[in-house]
C-alpha atoms as a PDB file:
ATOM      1  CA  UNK A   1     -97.142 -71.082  53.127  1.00  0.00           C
ATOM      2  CA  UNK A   2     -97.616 -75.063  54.275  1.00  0.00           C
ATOM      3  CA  UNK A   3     -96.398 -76.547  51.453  1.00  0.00           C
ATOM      4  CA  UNK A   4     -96.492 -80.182  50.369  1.00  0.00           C
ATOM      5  CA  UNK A   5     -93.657 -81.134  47.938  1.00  0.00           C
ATOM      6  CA  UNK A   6     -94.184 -84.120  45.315  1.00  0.00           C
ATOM      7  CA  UNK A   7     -91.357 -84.788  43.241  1.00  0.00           C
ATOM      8  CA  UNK A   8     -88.696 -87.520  42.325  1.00  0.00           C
ATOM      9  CA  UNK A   9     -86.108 -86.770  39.876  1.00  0.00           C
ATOM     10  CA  UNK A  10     -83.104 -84.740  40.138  1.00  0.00           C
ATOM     11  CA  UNK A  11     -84.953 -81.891  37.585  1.00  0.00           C
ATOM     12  CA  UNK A  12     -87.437 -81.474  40.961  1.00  0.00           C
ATOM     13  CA  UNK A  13     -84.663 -80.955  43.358  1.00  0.00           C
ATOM     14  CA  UNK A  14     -84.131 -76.889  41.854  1.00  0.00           C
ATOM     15  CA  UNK A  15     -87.124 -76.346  42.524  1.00  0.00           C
ATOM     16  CA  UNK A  16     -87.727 -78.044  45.983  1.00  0.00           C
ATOM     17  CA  UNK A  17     -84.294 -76.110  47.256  1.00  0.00           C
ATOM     18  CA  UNK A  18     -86.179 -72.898  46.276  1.00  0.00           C
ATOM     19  CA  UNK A  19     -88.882 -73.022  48.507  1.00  0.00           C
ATOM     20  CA  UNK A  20     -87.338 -73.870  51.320  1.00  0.00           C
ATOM     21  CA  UNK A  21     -84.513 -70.662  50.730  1.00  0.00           C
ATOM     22  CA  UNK A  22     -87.907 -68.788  50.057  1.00  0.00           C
ATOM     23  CA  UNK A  23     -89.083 -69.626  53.476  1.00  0.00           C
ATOM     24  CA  UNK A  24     -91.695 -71.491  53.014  1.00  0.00           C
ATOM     25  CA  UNK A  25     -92.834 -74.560  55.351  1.00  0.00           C
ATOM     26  CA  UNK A  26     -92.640 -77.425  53.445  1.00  0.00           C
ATOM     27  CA  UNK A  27     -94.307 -80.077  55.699  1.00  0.00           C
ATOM     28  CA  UNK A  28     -93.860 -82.856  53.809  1.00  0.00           C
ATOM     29  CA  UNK A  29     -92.087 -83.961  50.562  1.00  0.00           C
ATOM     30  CA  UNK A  30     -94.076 -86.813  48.428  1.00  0.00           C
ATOM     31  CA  UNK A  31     -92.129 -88.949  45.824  1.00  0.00           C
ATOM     32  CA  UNK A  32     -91.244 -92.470  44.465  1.00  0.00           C
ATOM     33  CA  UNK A  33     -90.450 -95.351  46.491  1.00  0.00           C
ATOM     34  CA  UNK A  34     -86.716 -96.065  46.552  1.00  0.00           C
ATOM     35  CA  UNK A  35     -85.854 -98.577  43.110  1.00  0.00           C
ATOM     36  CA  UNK A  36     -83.236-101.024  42.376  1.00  0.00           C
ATOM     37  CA  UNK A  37     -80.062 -99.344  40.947  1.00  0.00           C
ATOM     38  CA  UNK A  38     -76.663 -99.687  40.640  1.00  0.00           C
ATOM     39  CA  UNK A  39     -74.468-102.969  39.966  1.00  0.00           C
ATOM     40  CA  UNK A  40     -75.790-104.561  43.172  1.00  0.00           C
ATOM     41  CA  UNK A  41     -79.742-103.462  42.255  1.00  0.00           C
ATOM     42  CA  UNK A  42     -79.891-102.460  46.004  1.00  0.00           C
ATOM     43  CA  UNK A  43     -82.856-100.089  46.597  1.00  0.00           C
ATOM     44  CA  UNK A  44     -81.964 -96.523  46.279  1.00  0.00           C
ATOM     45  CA  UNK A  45     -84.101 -93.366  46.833  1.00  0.00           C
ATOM     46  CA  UNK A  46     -84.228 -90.776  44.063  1.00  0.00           C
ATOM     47  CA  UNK A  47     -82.649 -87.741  44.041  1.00  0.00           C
ATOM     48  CA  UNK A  48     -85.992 -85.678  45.695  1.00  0.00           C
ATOM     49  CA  UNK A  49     -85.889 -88.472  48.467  1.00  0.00           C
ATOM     50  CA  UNK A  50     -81.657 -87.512  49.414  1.00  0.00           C
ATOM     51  CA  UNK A  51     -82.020 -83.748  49.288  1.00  0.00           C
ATOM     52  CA  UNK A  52     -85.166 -83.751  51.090  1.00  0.00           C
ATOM     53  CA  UNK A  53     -83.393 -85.827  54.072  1.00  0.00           C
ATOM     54  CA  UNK A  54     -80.415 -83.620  53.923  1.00  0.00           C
ATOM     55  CA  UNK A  55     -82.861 -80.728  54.839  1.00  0.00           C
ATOM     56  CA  UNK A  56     -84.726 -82.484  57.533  1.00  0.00           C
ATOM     57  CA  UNK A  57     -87.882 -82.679  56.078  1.00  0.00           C
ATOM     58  CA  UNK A  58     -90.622 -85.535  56.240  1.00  0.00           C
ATOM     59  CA  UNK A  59     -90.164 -87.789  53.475  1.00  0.00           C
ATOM     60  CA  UNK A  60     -93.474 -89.772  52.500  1.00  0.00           C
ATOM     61  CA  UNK A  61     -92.941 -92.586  49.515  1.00  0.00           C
ATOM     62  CA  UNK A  62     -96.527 -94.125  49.023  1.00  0.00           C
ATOM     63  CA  UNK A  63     -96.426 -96.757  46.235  1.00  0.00           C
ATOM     64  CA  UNK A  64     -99.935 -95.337  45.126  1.00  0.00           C
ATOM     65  CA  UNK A  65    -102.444 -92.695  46.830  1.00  0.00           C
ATOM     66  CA  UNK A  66    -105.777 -94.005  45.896  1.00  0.00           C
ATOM     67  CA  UNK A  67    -106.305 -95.687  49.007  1.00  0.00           C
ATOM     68  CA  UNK A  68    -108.455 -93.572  51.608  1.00  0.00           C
ATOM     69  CA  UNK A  69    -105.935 -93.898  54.034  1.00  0.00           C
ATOM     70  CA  UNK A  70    -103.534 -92.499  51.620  1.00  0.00           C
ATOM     71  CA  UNK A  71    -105.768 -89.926  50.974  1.00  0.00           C
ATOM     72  CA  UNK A  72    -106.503 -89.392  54.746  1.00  0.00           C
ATOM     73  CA  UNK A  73    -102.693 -88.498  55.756  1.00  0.00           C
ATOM     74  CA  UNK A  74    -102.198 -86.066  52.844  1.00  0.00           C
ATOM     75  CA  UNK A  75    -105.183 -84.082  53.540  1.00  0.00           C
ATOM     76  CA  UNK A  76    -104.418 -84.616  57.437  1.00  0.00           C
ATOM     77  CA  UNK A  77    -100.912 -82.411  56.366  1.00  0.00           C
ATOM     78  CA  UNK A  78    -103.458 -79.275  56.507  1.00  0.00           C
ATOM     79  CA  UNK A  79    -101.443 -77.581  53.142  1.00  0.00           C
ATOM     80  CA  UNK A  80    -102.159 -74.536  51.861  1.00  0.00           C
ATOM     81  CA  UNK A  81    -101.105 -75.868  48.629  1.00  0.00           C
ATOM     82  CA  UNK A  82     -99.220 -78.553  46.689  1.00  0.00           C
ATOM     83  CA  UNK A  83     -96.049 -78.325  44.306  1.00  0.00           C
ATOM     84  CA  UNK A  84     -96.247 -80.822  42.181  1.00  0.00           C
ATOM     85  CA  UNK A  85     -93.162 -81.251  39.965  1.00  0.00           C
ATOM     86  CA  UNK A  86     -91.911 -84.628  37.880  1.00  0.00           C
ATOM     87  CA  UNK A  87     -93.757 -86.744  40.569  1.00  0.00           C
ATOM     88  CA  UNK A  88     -94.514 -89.972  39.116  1.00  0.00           C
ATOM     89  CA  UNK A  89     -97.924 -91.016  40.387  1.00  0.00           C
ATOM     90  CA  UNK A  90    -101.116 -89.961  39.074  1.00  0.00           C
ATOM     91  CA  UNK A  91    -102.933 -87.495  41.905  1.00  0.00           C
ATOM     92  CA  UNK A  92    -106.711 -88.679  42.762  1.00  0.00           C
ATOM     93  CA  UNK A  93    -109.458 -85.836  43.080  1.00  0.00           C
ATOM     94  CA  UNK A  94    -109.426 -86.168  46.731  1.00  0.00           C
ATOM     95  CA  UNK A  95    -105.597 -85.232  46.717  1.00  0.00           C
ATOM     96  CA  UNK A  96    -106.203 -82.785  43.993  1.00  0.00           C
ATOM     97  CA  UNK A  97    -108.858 -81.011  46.070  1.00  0.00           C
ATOM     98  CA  UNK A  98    -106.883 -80.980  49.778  1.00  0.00           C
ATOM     99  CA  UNK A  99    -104.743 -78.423  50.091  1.00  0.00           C
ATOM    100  CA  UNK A 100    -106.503 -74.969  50.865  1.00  0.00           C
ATOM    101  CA  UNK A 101    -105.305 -73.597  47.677  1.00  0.00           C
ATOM    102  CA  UNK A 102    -104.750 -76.818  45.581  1.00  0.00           C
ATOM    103  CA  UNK A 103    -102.356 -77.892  43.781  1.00  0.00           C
ATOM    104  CA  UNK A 104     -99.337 -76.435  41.168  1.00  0.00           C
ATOM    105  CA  UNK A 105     -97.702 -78.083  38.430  1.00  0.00           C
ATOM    106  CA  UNK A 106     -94.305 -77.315  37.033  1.00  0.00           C
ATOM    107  CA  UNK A 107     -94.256 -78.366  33.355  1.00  0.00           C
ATOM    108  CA  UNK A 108     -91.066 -78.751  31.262  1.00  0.00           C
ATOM    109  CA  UNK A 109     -92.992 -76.906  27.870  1.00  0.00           C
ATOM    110  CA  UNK A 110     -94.807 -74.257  26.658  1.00  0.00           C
ATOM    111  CA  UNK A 111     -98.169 -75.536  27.021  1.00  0.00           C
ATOM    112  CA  UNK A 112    -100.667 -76.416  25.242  1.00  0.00           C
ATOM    113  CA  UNK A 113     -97.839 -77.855  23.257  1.00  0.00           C
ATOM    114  CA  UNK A 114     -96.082 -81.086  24.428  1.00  0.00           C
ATOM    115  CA  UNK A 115     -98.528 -82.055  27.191  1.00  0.00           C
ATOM    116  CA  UNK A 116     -97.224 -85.865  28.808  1.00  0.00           C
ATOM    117  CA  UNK A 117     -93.918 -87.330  29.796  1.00  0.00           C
ATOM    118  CA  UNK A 118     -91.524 -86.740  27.791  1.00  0.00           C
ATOM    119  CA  UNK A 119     -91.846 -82.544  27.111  1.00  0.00           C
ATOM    120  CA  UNK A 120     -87.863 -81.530  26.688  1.00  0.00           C
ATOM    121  CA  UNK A 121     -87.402 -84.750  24.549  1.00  0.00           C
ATOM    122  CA  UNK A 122     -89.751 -84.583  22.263  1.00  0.00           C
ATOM    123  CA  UNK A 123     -89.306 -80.667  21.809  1.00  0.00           C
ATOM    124  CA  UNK A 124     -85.875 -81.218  20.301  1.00  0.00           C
ATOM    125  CA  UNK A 125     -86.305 -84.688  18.272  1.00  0.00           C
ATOM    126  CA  UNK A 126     -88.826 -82.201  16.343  1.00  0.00           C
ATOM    127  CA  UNK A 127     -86.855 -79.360  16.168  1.00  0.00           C
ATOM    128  CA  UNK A 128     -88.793 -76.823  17.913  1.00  0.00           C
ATOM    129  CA  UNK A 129     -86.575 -73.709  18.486  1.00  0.00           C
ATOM    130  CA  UNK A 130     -88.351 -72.585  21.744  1.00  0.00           C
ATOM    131  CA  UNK A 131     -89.347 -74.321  24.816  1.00  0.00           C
ATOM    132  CA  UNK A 132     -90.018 -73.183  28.605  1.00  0.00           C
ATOM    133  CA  UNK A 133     -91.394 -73.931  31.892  1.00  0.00           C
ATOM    134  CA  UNK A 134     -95.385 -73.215  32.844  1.00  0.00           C
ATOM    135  CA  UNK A 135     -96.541 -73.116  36.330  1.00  0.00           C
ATOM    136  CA  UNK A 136    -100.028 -74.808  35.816  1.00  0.00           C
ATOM    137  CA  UNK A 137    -103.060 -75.194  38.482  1.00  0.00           C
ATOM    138  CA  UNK A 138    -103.447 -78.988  38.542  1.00  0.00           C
ATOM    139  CA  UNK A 139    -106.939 -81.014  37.581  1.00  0.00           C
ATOM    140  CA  UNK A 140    -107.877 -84.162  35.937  1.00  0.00           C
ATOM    141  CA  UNK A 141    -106.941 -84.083  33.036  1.00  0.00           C
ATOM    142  CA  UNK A 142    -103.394 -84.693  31.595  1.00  0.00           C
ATOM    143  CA  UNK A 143    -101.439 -81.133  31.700  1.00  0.00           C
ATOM    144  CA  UNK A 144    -105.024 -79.558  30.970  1.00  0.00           C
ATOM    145  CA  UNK A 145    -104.934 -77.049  33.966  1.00  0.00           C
ATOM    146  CA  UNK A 146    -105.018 -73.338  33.535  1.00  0.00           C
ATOM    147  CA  UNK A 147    -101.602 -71.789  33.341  1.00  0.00           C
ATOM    148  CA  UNK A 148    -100.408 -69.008  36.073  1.00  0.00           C
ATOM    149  CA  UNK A 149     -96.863 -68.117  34.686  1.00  0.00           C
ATOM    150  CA  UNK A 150     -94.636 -69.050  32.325  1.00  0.00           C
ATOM    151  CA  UNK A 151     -91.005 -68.098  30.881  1.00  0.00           C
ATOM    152  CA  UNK A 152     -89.713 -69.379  27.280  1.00  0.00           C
ATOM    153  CA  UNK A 153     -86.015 -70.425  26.406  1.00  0.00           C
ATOM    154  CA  UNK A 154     -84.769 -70.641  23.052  1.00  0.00           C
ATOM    155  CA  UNK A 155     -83.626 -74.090  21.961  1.00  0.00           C
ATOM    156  CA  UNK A 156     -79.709 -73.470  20.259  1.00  0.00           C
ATOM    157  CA  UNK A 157     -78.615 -75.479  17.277  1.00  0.00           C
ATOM    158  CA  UNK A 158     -76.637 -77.658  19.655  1.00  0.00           C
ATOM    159  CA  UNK A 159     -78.253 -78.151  22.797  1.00  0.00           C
ATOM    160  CA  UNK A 160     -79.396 -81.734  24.142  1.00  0.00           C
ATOM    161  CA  UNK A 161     -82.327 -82.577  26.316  1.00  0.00           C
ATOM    162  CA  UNK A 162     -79.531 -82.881  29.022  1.00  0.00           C
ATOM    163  CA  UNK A 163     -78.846 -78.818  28.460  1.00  0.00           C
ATOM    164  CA  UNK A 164     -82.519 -78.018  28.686  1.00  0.00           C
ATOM    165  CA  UNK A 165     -83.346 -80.495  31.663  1.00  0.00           C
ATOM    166  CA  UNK A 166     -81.236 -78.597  33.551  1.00  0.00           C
ATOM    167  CA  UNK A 167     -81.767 -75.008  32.150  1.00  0.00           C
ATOM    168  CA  UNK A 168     -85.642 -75.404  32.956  1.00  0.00           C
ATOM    169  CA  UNK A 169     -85.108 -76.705  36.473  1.00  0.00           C
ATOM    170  CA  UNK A 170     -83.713 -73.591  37.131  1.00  0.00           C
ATOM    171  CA  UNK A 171     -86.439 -71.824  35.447  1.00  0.00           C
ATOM    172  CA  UNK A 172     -88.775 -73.919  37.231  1.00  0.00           C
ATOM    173  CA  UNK A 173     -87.553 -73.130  40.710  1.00  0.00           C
ATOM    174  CA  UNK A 174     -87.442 -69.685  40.045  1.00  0.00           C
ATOM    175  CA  UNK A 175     -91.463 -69.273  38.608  1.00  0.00           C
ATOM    176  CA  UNK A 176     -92.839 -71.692  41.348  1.00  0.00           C
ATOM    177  CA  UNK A 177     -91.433 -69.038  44.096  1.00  0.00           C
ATOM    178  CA  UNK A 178     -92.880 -65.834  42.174  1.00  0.00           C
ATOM    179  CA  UNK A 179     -95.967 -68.342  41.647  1.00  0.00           C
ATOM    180  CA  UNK A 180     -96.463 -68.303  45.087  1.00  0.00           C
ATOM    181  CA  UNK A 181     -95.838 -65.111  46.222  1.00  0.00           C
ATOM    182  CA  UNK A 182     -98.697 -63.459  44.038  1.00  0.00           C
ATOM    183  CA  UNK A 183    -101.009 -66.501  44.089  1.00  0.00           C
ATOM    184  CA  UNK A 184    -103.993 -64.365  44.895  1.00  0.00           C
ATOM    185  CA  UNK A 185    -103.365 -61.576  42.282  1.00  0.00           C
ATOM    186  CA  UNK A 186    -102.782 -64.303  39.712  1.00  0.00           C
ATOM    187  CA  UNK A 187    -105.516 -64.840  37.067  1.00  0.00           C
ATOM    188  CA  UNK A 188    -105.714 -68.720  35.591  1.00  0.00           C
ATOM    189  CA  UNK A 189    -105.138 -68.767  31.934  1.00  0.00           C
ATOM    190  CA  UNK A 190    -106.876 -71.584  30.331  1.00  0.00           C
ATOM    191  CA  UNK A 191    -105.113 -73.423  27.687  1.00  0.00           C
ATOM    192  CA  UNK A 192    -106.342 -72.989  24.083  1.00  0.00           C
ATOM    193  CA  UNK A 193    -107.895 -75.972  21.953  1.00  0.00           C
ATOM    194  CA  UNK A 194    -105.434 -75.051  19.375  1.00  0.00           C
ATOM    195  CA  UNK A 195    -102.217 -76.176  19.393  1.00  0.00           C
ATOM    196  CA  UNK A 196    -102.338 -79.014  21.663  1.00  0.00           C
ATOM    197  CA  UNK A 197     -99.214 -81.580  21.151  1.00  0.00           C
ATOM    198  CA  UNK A 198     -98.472 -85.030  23.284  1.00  0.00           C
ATOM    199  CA  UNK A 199     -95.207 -85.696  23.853  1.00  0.00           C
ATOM    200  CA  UNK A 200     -95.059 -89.427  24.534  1.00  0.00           C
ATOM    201  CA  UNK A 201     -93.122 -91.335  27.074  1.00  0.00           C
ATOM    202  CA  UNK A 202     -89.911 -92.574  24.846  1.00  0.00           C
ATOM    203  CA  UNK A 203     -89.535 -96.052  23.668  1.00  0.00           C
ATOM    204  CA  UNK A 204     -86.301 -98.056  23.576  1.00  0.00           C
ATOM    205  CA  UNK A 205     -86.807 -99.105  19.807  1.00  0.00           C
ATOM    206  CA  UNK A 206     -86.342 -95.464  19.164  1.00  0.00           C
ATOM    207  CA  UNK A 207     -82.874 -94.987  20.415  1.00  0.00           C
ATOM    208  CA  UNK A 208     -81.037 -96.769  17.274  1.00  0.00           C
ATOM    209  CA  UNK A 209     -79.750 -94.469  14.657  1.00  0.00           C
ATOM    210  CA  UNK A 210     -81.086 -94.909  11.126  1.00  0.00           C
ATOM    211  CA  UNK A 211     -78.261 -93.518   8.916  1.00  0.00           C
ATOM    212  CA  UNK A 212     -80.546 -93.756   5.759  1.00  0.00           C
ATOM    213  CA  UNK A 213     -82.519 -90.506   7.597  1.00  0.00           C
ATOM    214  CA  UNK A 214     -81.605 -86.664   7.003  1.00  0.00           C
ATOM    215  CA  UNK A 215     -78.894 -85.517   8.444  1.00  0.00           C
ATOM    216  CA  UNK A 216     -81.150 -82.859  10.439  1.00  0.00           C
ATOM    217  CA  UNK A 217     -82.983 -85.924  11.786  1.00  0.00           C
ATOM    218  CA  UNK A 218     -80.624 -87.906  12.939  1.00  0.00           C
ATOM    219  CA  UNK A 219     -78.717 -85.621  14.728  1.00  0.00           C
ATOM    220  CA  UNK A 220     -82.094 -83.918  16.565  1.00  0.00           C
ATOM    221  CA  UNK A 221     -82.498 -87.630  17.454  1.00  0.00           C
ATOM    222  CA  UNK A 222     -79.165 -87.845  18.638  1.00  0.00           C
ATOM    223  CA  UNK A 223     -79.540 -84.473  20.939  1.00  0.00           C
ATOM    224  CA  UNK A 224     -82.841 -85.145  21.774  1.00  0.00           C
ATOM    225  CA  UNK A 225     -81.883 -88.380  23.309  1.00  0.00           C
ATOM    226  CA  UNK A 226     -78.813 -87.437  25.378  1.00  0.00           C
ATOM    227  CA  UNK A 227     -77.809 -88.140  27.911  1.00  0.00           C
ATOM    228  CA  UNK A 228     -80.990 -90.657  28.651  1.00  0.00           C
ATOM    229  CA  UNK A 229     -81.685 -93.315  27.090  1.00  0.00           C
ATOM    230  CA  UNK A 230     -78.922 -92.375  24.639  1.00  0.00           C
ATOM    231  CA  UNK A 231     -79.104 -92.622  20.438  1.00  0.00           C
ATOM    232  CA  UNK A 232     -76.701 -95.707  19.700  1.00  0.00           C
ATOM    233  CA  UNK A 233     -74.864 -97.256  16.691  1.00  0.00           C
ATOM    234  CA  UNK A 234     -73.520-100.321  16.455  1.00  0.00           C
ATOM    235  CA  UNK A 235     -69.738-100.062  15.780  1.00  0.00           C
ATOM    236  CA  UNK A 236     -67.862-103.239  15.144  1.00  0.00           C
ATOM    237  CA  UNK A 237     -70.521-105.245  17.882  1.00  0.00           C
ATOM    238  CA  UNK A 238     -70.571-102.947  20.595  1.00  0.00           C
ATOM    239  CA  UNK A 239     -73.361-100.326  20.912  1.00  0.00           C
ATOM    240  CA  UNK A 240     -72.086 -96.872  21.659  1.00  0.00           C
ATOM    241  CA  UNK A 241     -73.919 -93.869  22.822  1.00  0.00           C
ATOM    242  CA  UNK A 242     -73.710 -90.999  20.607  1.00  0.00           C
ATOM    243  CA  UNK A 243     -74.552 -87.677  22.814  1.00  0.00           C
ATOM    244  CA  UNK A 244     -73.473 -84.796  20.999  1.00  0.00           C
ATOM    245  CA  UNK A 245     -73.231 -83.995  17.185  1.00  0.00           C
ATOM    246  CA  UNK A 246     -74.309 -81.556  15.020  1.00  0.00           C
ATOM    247  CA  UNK A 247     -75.349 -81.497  10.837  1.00  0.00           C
ATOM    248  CA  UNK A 248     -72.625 -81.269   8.343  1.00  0.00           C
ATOM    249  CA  UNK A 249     -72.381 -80.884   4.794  1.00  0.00           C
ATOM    250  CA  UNK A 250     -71.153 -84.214   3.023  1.00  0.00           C
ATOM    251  CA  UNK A 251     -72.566 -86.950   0.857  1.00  0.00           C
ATOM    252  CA  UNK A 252     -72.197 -90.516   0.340  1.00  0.00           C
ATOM    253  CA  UNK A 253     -74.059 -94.003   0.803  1.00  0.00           C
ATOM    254  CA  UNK A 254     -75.772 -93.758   4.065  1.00  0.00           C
ATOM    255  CA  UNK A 255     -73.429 -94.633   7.375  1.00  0.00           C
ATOM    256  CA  UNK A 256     -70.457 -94.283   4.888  1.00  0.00           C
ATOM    257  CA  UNK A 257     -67.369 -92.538   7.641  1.00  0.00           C
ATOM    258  CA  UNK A 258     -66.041 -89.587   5.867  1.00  0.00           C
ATOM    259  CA  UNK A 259     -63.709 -88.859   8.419  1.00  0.00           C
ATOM    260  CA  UNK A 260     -63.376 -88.079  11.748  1.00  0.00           C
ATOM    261  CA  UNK A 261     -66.333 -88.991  13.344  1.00  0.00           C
ATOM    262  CA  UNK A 262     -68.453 -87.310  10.336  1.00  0.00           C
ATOM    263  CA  UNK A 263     -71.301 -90.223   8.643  1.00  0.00           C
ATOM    264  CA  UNK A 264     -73.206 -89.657   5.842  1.00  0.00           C
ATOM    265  CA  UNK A 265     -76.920 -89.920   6.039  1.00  0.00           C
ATOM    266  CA  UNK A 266     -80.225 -89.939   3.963  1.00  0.00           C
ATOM    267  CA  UNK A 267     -79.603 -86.680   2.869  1.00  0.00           C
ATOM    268  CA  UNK A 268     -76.271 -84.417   4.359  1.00  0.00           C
ATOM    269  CA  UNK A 269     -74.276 -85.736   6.317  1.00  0.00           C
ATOM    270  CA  UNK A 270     -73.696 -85.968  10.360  1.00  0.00           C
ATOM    271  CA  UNK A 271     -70.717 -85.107  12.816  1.00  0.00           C
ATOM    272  CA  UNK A 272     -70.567 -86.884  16.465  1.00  0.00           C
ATOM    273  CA  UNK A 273     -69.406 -84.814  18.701  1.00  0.00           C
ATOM    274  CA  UNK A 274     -69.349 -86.707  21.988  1.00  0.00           C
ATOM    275  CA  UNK A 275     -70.156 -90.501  22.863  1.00  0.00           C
ATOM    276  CA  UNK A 276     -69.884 -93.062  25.571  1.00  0.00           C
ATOM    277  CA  UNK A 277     -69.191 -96.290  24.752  1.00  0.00           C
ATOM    278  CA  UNK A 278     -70.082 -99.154  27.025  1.00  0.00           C
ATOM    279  CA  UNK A 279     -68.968 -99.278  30.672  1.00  0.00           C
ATOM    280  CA  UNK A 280     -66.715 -96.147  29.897  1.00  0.00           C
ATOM    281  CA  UNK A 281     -67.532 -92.411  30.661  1.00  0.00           C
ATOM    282  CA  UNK A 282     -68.679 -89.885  28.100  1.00  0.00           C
ATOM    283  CA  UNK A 283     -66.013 -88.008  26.213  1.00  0.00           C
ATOM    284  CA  UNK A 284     -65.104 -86.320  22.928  1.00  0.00           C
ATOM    285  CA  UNK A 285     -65.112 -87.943  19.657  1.00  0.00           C
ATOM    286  CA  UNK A 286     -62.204 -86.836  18.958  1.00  0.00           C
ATOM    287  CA  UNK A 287     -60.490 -88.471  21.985  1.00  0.00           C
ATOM    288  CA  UNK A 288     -62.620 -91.630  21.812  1.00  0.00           C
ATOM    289  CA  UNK A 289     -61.207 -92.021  18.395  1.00  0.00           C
ATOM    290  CA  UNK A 290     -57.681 -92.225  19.685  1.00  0.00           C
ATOM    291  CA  UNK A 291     -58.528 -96.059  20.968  1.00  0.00           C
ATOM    292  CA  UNK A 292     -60.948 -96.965  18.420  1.00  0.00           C
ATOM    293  CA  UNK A 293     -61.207 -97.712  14.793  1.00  0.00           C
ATOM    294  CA  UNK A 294     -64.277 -96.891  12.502  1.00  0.00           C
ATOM    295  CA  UNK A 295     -65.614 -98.951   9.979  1.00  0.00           C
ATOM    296  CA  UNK A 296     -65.681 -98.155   6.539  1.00  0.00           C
ATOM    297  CA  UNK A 297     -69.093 -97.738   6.592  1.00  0.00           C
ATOM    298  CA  UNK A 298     -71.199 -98.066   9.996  1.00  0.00           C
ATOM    299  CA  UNK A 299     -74.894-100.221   9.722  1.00  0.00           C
END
């Protein structure tokens, strides 16, 4: 098929690589404009942007497409249909409508449930035990299309968003492929009223620890947040990144150190596994306590 690619991310590369070892013509790959980054905040293009120049392939980075011109060169690209995966900009009708056979959406969840930006997130701060990857048929609404395929993973007791992200990408790549090759024997199913969850984009002010919440909370929050933005603590003024961790048994006044790298919380108590501390790489508690000194009791 003449595919259009629109993605930005590194969890859209998987899937990007697939259809080209697939075979299919991929006449154009759509994603974000090149951003700031790095110590110098020189302009650098996302990871879709890199692997889609390593494979020769026309790389388009439109700050918006609601422009008719915009609108003019996509439909212009004659596609037989768009793959649409962690893109970044919000597709028009006109886009929506131009390839021959419209437009697929790979979506980090089980839909209905955790519909919006942050799907993998959000499924593990709530400690949901599945998740999984739907190959949707785009429209206006927000993750509202009729679902083609989908596979489930379980969620294990210690994974982190990080695990998943990169988990489903694989997933991902693999369903868009079959997706396509039985696109005209595939029946839409539409998504049911029931059930329907939002998972919002995630906000700084969530990222701080709370000690004084279940142990079960705090560490979904801490798993849930890793490796980006990162759950933090403050430990003697410096904010450090807590990444891995898992709920312990243990009591005592809320951030009280029991030992280790184990904190009592609201109710149980809370192990850190891994962390990164500022301008340093991640690594094991266990090692990371070797050149630093807990508190009596963390805040």
């Amino acid at each position: 098929m003449r595919v259009v690619f629109m993605g930005t991310p590194d969890f859209s590369v998987p899937p990007l690589q697939a259809l080209v070892d697939a075979g299919h013509d991929v006449v154009c790959v759509y994603t974000q404009p090149p951003r700031p980054a790095g110590r110098g905040k020189k302009d650098r293009p996302g990871a879709v942007h890199r692997r889609a120049l390593e494979l020769g392939l026309e790389v388009r980075h439109p700050a918006s497409l609601k422009s008719p011109e915009a609108q003019a060169d996509f439909a212009a690209l004659g596609a037989d249909v768009a793959v649409v995966v962690a893109y970044g900009l919000l597709l028009p009708q006109a886009v929506l409508d131009a390839p021959r056979l419209g437009c697929l959406n790979i979506h980090a969840s089980l839909l209905p449930r955790w519909r919006g930006a942050a799907p993998i997130h959000r499924a593990v701060m709530t400690g949901d035990t599945e998740t999984g990857v739907c190959v949707m048929r785009m429209e206006a609404g927000l993750d509202t299309g009729p679902v083609l395929l989908r596979a489930a993973t379980p969620i294990g007791a210690t994974d982190t968003t990080g695990d998943l992200h990169d988990r489903l990408s694989g997933m991902g790549a693999e369903l868009i492929v079959r997706a396509l090759d039985r696109l005209d024997e595939l029946v839409p199913e539409p998504q049911p009223e029931d059930g329907v969850t939002y998972a919002r984009k995630i906000d700084k002010a969530e990222a701080r620890v709370d000690w004084t919440r279940p142990a079960i909370e705090v560490d979904r929050q801490i798993r849930g947040l890793s490796p980006v933005p990162g759950a933090w603590c403050d430990i003697a003024g410096e904010r450090v990144k807590l990444l891995r961790s898992r709920a312990v048994e243990g009591s005592g006044a809320p951030g009280t150190v029991l030992g280790g790298f184990t904190v009592a919380c609201g109710a149980g108590a809370v192990e850190v596994l891994e962390l990164q501390r500022a301008g340093k790489r991640a690594v094991a508690a266990s090692e990371a306590l070797r050149g630093m000194t807990l508190p009596d009791r963390l805040g």
